[in-house]
Protein backbone atom coordinates (compact mmCIF):
# COMPACT_ATOMS: atom_id res chain seq x y z
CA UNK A 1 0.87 10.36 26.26
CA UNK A 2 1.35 7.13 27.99
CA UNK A 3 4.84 5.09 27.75
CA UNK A 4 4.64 1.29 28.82
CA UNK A 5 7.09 0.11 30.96
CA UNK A 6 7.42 -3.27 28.57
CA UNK A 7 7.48 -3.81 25.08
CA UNK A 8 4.34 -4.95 23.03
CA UNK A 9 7.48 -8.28 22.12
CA UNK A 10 7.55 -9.10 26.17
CA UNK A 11 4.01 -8.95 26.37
CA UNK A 12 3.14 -11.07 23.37
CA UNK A 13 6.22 -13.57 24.03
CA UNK A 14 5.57 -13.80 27.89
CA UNK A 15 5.63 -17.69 28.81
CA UNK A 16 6.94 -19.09 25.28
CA UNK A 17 9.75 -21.58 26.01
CA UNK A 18 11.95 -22.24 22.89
CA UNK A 19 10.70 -25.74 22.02
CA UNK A 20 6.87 -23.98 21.81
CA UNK A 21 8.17 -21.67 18.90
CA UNK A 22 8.39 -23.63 15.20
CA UNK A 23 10.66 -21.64 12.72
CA UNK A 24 10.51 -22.44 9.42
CA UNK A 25 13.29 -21.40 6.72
CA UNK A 26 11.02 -21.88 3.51
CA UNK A 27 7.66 -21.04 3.77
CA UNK A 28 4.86 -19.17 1.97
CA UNK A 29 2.34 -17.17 4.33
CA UNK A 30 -1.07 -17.13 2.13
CA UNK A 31 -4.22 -14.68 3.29
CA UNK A 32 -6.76 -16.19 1.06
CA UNK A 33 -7.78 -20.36 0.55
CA UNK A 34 -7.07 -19.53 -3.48
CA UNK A 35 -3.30 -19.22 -2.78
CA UNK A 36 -3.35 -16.26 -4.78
CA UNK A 37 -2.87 -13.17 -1.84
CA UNK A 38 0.69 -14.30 -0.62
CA UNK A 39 1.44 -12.55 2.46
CA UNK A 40 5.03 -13.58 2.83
CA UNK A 41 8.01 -15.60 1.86
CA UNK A 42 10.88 -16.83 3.34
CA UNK A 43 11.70 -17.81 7.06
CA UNK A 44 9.45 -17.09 9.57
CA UNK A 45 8.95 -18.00 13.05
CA UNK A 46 5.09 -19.60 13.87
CA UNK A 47 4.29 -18.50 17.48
CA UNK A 48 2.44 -20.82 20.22
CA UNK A 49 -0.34 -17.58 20.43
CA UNK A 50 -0.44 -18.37 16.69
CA UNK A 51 1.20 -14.85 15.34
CA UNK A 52 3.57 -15.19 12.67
CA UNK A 53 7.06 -13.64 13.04
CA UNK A 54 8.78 -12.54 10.25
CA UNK A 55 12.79 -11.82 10.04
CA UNK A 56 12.09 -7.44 9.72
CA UNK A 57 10.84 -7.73 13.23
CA UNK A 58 7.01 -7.42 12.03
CA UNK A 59 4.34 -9.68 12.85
CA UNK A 60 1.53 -10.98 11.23
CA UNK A 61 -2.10 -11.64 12.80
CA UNK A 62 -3.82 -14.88 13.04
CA UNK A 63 -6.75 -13.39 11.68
CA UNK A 64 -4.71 -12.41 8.24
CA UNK A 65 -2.99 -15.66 7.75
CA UNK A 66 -5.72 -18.62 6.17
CA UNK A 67 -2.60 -21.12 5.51
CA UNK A 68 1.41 -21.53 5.24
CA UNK A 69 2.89 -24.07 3.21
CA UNK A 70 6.25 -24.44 5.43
């Protein structure tokens, strides 16, 4: 079994400076271009990587997101 020494957060955060990170308080997450798959709603924080954090501490993938309306 192998522990890292850092969390997966550190590694995928390293370098971000506050003013790269947009937060949104309203927004829809949508996986499809038919706006009919919503993904998420609410606040969420839009990473510079372009990951998606959401408030439960979970992240969402570029690859899954097609659009947010913020």
């Amino acid at each position: 079994m192998v522990i890292p020494t850092t969390s997966v957060w550190e590694e995928i955060t390293d370098g971000f400076t506050p003013e790269s990170v947009m937060e949104y308080e309203k927004a829809t997450v949508y996986g499809d271009s038919e706006q009919e798959r919503v993904l998420h709603q609410g606040p969420i924080r839009m990473l510079p990587n372009g990951w998606i954090a959401l408030p439960t501490g979970r992240l969402l993938s570029p690859e899954a997101v097609h659009h947010i309306d913020p």
